[in-house]
Protein backbone atom coordinates (compact mmCIF):
# COMPACT_ATOMS: atom_id res chain seq x y z
CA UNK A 1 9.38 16.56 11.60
CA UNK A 2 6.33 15.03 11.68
CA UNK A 3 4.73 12.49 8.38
CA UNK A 4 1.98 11.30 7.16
CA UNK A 5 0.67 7.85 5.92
CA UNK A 6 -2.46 7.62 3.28
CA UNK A 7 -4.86 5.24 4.72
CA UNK A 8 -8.28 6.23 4.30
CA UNK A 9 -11.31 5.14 6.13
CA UNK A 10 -14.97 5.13 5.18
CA UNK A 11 -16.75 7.46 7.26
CA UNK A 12 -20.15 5.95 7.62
CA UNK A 13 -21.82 9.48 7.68
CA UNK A 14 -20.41 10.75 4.67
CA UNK A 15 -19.55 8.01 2.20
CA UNK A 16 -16.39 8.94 0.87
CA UNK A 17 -12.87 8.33 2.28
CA UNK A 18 -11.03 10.30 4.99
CA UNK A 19 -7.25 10.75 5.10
CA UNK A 20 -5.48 10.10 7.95
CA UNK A 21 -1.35 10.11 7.17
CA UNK A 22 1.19 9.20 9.66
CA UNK A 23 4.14 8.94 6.59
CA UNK A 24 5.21 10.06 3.79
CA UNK A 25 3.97 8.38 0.42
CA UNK A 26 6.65 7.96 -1.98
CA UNK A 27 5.34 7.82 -5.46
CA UNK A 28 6.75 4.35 -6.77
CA UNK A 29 5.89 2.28 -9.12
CA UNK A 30 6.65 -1.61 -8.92
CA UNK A 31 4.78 -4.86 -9.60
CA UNK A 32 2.90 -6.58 -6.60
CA UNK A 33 1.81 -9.49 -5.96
CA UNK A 34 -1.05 -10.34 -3.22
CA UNK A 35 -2.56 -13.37 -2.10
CA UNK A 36 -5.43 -13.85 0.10
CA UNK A 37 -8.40 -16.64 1.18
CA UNK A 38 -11.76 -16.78 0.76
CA UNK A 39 -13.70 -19.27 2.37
CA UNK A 40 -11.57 -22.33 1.13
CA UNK A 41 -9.98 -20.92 -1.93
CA UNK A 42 -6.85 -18.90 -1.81
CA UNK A 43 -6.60 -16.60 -4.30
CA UNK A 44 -3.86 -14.49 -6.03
CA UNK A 45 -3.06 -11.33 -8.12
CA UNK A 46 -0.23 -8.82 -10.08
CA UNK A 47 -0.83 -5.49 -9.58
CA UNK A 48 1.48 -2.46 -9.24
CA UNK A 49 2.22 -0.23 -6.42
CA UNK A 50 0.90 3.58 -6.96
CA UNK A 51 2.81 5.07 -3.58
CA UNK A 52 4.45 3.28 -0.91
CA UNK A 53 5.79 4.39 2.58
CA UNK A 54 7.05 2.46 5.53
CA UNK A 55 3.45 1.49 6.68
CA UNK A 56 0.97 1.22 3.57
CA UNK A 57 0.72 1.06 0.07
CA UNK A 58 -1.93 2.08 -2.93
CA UNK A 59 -2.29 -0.74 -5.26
CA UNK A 60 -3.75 -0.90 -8.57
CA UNK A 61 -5.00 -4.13 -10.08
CA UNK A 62 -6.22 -4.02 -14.17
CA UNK A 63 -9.54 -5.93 -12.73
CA UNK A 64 -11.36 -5.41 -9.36
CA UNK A 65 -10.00 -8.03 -6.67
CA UNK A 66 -12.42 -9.52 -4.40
CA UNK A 67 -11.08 -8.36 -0.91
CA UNK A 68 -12.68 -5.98 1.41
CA UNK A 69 -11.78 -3.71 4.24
CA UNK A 70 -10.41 -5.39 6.67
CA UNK A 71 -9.01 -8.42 5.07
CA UNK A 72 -5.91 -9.78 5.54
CA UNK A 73 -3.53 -10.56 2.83
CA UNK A 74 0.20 -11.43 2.02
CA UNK A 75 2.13 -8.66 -0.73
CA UNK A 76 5.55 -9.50 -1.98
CA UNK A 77 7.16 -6.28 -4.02
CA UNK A 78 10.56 -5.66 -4.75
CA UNK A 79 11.34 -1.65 -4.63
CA UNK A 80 14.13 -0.63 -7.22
CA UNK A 81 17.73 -0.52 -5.70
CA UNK A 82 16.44 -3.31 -3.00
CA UNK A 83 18.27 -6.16 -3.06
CA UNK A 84 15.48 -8.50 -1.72
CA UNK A 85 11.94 -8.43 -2.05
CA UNK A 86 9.68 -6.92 0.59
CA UNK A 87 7.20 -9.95 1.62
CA UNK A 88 4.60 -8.90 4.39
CA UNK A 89 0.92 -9.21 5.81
CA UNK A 90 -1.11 -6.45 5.17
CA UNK A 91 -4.76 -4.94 6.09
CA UNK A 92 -7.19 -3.59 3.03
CA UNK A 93 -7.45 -0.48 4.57
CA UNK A 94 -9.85 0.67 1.72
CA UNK A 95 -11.19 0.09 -1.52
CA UNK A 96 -12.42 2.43 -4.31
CA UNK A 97 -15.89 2.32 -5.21
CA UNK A 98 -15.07 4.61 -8.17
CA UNK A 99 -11.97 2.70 -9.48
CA UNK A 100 -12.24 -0.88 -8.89
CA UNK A 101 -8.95 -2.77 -8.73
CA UNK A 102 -7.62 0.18 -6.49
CA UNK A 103 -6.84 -0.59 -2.87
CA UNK A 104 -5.16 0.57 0.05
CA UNK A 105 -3.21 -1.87 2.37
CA UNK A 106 -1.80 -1.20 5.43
CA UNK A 107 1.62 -3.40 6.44
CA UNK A 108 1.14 -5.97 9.48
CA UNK A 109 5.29 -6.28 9.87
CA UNK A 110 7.58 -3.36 8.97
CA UNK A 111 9.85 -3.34 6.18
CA UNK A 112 12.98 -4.35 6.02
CA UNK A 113 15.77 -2.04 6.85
CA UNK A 114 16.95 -1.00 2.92
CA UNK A 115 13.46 -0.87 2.07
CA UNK A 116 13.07 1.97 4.74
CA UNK A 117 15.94 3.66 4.08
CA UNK A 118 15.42 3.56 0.39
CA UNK A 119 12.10 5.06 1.11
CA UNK A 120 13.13 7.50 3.87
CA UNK A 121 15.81 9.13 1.51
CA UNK A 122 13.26 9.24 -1.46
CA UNK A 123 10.56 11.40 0.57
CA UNK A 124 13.46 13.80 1.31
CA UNK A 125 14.64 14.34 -1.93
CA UNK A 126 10.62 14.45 -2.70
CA UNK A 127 10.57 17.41 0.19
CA UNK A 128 13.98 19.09 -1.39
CA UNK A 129 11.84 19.30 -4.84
CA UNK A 130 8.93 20.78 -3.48
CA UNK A 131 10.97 23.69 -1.64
């Protein structure tokens, strides 16, 4: 069975973002933090995760961040039922122009294996639901 990812792209001829899923997104919602570098300064924020799957996440931050497609940036999050936090690079995928703060990152590294399977068994029993 095939899945889907969200990461959206800007498509320069129309403006607004394009979906292109690869897996599942499992609605969950945990804090986040990110860090990333500017020039010189490293800076770092507390958001929350909107939906997560094995590849990406949508992140909401109460105040726009100052990061742009195509940045690179280090995410720590800690799903519920994981033992361990997930820490791992990540690629801004995208960034809302209508709701600043809210971002899409795409993981450099894969998650760890409960992590996966935590996800893996969620977006089943989100499939089961739908039936």
């Amino acid at each position: 069975m095939a899945s889907t990812m969200a990461m959206m792209a800007d498509d320069p001829d129309r403006g607004d973002p394009i979906e292109q899923r690869r897996d599942v997104r499992v609605k969950v919602h945990c804090e986040l933090s990110m860090r990333w570098s500017v020039a010189i300064a490293t800076h770092d924020a507390v958001g929350h995760t909107d939906n997560v799957s094995e590849r990406g996440a949508m992140v909401s931050f109460d105040a726009p961040v100052d990061v742009r497609r195509g940045d690179q940036v280090e995410v720590k999050f800690t799903l519920p039922g994981v033992p361990s936090p997930c820490k791992t690079l990540a690629t801004v995928r995208w960034t809302s122009a209508v709701l600043p703060g809210v971002l899409g990152l795409e993981f450099s590294t894969a998650l760890d294996h409960d992590a996966t399977t935590l996800l893996r068994m969620l977006a089943r029993d989100d499939a089961l639901r739908a039936e």
